[in-house]
Each structure stands twice: as structure tokens, then as C-alpha cells.
N, C-alpha and C. Protein backbone atom coordinates (compact mmCIF):
# COMPACT_ATOMS: atom_id res chain seq x y z
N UNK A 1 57.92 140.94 98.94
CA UNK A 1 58.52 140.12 99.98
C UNK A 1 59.50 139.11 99.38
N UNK A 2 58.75 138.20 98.17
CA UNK A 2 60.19 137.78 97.95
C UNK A 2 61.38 137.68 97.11
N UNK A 3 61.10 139.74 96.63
CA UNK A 3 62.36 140.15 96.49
C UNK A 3 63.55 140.23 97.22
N UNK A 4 62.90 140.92 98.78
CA UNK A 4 63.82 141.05 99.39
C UNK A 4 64.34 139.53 99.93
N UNK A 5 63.41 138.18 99.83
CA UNK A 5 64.06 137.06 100.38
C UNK A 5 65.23 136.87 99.27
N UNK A 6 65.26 137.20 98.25
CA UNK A 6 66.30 136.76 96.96
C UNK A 6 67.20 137.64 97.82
N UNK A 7 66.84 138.93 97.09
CA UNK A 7 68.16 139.40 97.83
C UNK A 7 69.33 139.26 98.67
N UNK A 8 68.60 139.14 100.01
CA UNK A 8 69.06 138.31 101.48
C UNK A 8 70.37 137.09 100.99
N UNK A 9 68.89 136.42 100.36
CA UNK A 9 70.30 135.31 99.39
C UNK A 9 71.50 135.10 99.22
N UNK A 10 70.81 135.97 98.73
CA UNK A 10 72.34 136.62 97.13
C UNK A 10 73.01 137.29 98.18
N UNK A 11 73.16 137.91 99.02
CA UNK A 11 74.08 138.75 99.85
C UNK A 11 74.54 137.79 100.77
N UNK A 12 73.59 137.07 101.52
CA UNK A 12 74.66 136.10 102.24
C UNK A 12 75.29 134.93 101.43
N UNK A 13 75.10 134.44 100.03
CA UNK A 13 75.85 133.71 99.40
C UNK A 13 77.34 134.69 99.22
N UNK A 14 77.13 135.66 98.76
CA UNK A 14 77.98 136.54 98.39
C UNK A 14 79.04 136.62 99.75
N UNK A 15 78.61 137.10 100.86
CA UNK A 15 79.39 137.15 102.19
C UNK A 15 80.43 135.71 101.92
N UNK A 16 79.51 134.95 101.93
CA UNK A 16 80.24 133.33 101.96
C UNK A 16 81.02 133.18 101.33
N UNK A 17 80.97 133.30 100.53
CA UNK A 17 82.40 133.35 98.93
C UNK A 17 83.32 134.08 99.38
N UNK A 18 83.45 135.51 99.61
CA UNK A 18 84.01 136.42 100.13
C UNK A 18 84.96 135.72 101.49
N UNK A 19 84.40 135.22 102.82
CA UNK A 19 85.06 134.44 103.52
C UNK A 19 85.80 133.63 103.03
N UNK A 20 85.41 132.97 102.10
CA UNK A 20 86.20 131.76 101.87
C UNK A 20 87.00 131.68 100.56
N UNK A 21 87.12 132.69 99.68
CA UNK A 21 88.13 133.34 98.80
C UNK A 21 89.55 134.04 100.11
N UNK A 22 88.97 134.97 100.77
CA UNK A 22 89.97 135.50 101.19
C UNK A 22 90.82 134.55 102.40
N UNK A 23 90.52 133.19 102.76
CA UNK A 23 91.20 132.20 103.02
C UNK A 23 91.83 130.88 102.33
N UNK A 24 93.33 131.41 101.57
CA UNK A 24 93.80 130.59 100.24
C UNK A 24 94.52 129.60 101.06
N UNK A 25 94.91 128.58 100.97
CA UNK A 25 95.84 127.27 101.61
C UNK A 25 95.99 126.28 100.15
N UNK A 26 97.42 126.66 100.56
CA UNK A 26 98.53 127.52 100.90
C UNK A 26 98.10 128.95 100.25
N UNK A 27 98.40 129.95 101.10
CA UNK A 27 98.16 130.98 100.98
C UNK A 27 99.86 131.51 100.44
N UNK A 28 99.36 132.36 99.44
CA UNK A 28 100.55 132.82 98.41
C UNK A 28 101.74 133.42 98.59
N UNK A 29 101.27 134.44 100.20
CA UNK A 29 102.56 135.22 100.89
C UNK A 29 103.12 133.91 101.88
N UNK A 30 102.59 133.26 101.92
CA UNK A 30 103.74 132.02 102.97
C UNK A 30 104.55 131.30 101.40
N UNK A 31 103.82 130.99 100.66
CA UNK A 31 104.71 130.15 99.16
C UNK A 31 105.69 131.33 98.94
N UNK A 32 105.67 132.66 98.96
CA UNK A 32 106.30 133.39 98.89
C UNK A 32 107.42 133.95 99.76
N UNK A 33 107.42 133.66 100.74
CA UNK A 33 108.25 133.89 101.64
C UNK A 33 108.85 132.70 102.37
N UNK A 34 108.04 131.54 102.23
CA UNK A 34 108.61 130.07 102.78
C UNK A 34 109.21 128.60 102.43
N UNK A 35 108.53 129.57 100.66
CA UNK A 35 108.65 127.84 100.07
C UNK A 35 109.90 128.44 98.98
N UNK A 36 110.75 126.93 98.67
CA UNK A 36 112.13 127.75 97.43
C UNK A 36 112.04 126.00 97.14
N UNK A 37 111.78 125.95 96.07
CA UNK A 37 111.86 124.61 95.64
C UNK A 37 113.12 124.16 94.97
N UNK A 38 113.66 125.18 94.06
CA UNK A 38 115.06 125.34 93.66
C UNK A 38 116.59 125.33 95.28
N UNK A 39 116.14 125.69 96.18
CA UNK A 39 117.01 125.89 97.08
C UNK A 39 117.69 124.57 97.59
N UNK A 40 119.02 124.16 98.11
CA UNK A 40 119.31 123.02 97.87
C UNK A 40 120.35 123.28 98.97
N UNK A 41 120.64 124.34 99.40
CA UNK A 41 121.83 124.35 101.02
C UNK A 41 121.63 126.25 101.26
N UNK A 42 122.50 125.90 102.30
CA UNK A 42 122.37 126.86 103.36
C UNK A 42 121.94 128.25 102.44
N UNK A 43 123.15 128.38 101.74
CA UNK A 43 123.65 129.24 100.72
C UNK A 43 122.05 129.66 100.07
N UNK A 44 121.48 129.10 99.07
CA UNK A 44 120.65 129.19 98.31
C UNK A 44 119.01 129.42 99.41
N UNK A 45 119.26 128.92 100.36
CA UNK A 45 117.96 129.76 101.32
C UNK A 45 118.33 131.03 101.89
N UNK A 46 119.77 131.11 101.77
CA UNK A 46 120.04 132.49 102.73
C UNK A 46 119.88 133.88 101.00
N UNK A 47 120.37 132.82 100.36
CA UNK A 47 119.93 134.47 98.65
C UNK A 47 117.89 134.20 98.67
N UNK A 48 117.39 133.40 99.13
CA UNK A 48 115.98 133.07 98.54
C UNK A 48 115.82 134.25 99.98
N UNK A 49 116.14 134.10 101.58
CA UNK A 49 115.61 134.65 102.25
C UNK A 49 116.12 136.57 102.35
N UNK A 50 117.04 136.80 101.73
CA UNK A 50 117.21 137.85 102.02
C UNK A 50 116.89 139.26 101.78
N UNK A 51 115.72 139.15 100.99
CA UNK A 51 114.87 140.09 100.17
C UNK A 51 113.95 140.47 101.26
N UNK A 52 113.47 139.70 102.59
CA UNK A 52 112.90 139.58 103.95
C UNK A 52 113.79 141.40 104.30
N UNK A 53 114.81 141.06 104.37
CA UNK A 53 115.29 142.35 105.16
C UNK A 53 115.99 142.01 106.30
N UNK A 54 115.08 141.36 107.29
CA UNK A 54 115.42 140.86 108.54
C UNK A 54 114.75 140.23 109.37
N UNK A 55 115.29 139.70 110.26
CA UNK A 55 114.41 139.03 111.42
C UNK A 55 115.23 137.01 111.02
N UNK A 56 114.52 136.61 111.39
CA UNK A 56 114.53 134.98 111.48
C UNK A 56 113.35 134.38 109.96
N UNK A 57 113.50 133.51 108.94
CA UNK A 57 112.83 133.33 108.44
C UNK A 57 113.40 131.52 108.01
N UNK A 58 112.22 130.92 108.10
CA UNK A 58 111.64 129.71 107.85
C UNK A 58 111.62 129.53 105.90
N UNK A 59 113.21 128.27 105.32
CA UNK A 59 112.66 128.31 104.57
C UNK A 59 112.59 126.12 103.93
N UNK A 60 111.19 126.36 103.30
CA UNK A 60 111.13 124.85 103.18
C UNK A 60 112.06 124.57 101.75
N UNK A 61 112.56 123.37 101.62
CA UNK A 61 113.38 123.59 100.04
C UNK A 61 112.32 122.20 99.56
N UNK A 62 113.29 121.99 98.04
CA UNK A 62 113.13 120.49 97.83
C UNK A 62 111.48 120.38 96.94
N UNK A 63 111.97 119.54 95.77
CA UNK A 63 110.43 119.43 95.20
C UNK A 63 109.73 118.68 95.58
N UNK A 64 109.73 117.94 96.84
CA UNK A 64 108.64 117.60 97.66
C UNK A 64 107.11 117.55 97.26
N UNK A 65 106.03 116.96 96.49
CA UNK A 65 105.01 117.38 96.58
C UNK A 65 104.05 117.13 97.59
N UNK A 66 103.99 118.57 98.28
CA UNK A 66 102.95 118.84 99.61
C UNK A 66 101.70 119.21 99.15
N UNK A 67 100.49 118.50 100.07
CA UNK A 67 99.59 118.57 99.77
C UNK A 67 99.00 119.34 101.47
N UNK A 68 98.29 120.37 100.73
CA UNK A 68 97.33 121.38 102.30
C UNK A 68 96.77 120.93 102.63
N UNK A 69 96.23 121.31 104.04
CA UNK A 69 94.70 121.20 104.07
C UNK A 69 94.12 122.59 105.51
N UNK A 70 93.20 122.68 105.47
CA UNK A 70 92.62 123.66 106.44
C UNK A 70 92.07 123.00 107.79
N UNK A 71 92.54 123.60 108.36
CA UNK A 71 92.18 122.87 109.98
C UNK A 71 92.26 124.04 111.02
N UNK A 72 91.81 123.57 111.90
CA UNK A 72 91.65 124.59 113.08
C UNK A 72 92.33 124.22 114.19
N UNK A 73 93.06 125.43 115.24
CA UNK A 73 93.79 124.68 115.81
C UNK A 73 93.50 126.09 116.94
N UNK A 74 94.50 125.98 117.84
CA UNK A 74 94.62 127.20 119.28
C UNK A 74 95.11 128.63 118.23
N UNK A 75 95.69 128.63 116.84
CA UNK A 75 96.06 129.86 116.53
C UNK A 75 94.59 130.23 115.55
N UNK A 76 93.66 129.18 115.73
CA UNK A 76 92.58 129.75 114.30
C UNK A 76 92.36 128.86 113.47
N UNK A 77 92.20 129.45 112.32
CA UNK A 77 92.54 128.61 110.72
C UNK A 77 93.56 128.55 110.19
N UNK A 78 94.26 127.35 110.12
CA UNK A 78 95.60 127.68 109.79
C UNK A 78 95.23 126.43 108.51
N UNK A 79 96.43 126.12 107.74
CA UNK A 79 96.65 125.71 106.12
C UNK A 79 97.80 124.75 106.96
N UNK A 80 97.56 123.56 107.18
CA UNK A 80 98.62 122.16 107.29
C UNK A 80 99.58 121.79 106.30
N UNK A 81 101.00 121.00 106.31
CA UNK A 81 101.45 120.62 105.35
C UNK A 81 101.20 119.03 105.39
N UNK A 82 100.99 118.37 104.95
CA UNK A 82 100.81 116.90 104.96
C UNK A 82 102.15 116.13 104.81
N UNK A 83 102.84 116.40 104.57
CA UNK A 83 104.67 116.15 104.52
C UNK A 83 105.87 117.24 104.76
N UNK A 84 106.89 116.14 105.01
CA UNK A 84 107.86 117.04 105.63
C UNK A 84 108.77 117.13 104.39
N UNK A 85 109.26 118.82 104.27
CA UNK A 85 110.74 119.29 103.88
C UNK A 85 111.77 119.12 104.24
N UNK A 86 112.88 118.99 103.16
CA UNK A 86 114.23 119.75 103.53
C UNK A 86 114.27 121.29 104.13
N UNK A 87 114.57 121.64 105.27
CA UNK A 87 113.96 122.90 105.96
C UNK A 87 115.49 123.89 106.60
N UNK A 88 115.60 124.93 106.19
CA UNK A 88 116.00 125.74 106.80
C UNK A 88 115.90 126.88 108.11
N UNK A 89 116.59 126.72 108.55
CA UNK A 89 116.06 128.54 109.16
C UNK A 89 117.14 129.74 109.09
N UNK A 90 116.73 130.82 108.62
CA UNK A 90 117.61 131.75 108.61
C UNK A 90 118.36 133.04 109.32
N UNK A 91 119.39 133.40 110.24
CA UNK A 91 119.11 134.56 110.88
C UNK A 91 119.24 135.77 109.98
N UNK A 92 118.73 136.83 109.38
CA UNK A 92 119.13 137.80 108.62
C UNK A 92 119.70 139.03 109.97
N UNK A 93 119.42 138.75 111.10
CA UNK A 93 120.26 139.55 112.10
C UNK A 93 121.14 139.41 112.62
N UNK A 94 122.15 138.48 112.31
CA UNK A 94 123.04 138.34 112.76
C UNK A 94 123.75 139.21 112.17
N UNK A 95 125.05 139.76 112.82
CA UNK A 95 126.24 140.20 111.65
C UNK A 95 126.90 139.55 110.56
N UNK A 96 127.01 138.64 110.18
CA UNK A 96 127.15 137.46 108.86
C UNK A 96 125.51 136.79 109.02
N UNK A 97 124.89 137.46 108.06
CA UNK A 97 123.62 136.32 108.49
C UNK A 97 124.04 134.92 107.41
N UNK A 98 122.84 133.88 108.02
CA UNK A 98 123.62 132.78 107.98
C UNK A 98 122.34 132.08 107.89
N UNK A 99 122.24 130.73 107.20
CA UNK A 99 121.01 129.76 107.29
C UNK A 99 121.49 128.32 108.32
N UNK A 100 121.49 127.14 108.58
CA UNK A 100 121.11 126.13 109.13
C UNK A 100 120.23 124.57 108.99
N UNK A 101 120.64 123.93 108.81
CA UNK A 101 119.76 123.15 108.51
C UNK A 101 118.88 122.30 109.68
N UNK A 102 117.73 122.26 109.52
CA UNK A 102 117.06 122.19 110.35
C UNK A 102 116.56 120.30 110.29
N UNK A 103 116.69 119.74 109.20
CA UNK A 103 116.56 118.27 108.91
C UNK A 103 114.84 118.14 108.40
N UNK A 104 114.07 117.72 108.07
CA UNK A 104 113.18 117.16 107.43
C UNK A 104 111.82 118.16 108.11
N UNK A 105 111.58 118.55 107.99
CA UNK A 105 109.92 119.71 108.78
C UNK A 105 108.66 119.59 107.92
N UNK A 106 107.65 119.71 108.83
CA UNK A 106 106.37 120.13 107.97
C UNK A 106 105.88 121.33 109.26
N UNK A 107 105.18 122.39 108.92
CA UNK A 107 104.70 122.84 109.53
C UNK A 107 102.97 123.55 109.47
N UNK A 108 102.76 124.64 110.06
CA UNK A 108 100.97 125.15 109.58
C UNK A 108 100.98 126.49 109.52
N UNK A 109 100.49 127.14 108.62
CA UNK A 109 100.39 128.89 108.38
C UNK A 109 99.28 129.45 108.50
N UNK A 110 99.04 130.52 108.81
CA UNK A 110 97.50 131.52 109.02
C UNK A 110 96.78 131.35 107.72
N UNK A 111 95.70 131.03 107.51
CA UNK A 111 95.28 131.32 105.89
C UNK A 111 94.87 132.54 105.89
N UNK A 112 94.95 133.21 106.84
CA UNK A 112 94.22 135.36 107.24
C UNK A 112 95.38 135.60 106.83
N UNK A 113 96.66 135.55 106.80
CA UNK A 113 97.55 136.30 106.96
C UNK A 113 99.07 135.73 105.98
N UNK A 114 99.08 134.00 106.01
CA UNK A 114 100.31 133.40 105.51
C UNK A 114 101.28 133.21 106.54
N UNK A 115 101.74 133.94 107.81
CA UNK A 115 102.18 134.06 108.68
C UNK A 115 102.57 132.46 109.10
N UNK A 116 103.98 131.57 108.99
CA UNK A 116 104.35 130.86 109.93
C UNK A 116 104.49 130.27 110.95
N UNK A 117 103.97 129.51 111.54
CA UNK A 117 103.91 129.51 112.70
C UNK A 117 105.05 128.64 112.76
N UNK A 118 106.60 129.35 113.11
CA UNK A 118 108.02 128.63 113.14
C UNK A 118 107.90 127.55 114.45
N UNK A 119 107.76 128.24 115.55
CA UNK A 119 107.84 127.52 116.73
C UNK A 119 107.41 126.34 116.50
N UNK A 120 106.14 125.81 116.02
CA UNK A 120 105.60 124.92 115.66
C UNK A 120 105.81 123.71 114.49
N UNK A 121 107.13 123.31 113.77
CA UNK A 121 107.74 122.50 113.48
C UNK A 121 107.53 121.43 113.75
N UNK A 122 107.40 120.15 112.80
CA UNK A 122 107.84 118.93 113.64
C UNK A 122 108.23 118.29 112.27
């Protein structure tokens, strides 16, 4: 009997880790796709964003040091920024795609996924 209570244990410790490994903040595909610390105008977010392919992409510049945190909100678990960037946005669909400056942003990302949540800016 209390083998199998160890066991039990050890498997739901194990589950637990597992949850909470596979939720990183900042999670690596948003630093990867959102953050350009080197980027400094339009120009230099539109070469950082264009490896995307396409669509609209969110990029933060500036060595800013941001600090995460995990919180819960109407989209889930998302990864907070505690300060605002120099912030871009990019269209890669346009016919000349083109970046924008968007003025000072912080925003919150999926820690499941890295996923942006653009709309959500302030």
C-alpha cells in the first residue's frame, strides 16, 4: 500500500512540473517573434519581421528591461509585460510592406502558445 501511495506521488509531482515547465513567461516563440532589442525604426522591425512571411506582426524594440509575470485574464494564462516599449507594428501584406510606429506599448502573450495578444496594447 505504501508503494503505491509513493508512487501516486511521484506521478502527480511529476504531472505538476510538466504543467508548469510547459508554461515559460516570457515564452521563447513570442521573444522570438516580438521582441528585437537591436531594432531602432521602421526599417529594422520590418528586416526583424519579415522572416514571419505574412500577416500583421507586433514588434517591441529598445533595451528596455521588462520584467514578466503570469496572470490570468478572459484569454487564460497569459505572461504580462511590466513596462512599456518602443513598439512597432508591421503589415507584411501589403504590396510595399511597411512598419509604423506605434509610440511606447506593453502588452500580454499566451504562455500555451507565445501568441500576442496585439489588440490588447496599452
Amino acid at each position: 500500500m505504501a508503494n503505491i501511495q509513493g508512487a501516486l506521488c511521484v506521478a502527480i509531482l511529476l504531472l505538476i512540473w510538466i504543467v508548469h515547465s510547459e508554461s515559460a513567461c516570457p515564452d521563447p516563440r513570442f521573444l522570438k517573434k516580438h521582441v528585437c532589442a537591436a531594432c531602432n525604426n521602421e526599417n529594422s522591425a520590418l528586416d526583424f519581421s519579415k522572416p514571419r512571411g505574412s500577416g500583421i506582426n507586433t514588434v517591441f524594440t529598445g533595451s528596455v528591461k521588462v520584467n514578466y509575470q503570469v496572470k490570468n485574464n478572459v484569454y487564460g494564462e497569459v505572461c504580462d509585460m511590466d513596462k512599456a516599449r518602443p513598439t512597432f507594428q508591421c503589415n507584411l501584406d501589403a504590396k510595399k510592406p511597411y512598419c509604423k510606429y506605434l509610440g511606447n506599448k506593453k502588452g500580454f502573450h499566451a504562455t500555451s502558445t507565445g501568441h500576442l495578444f496585439y489588440k490588447n496594447l496599452v
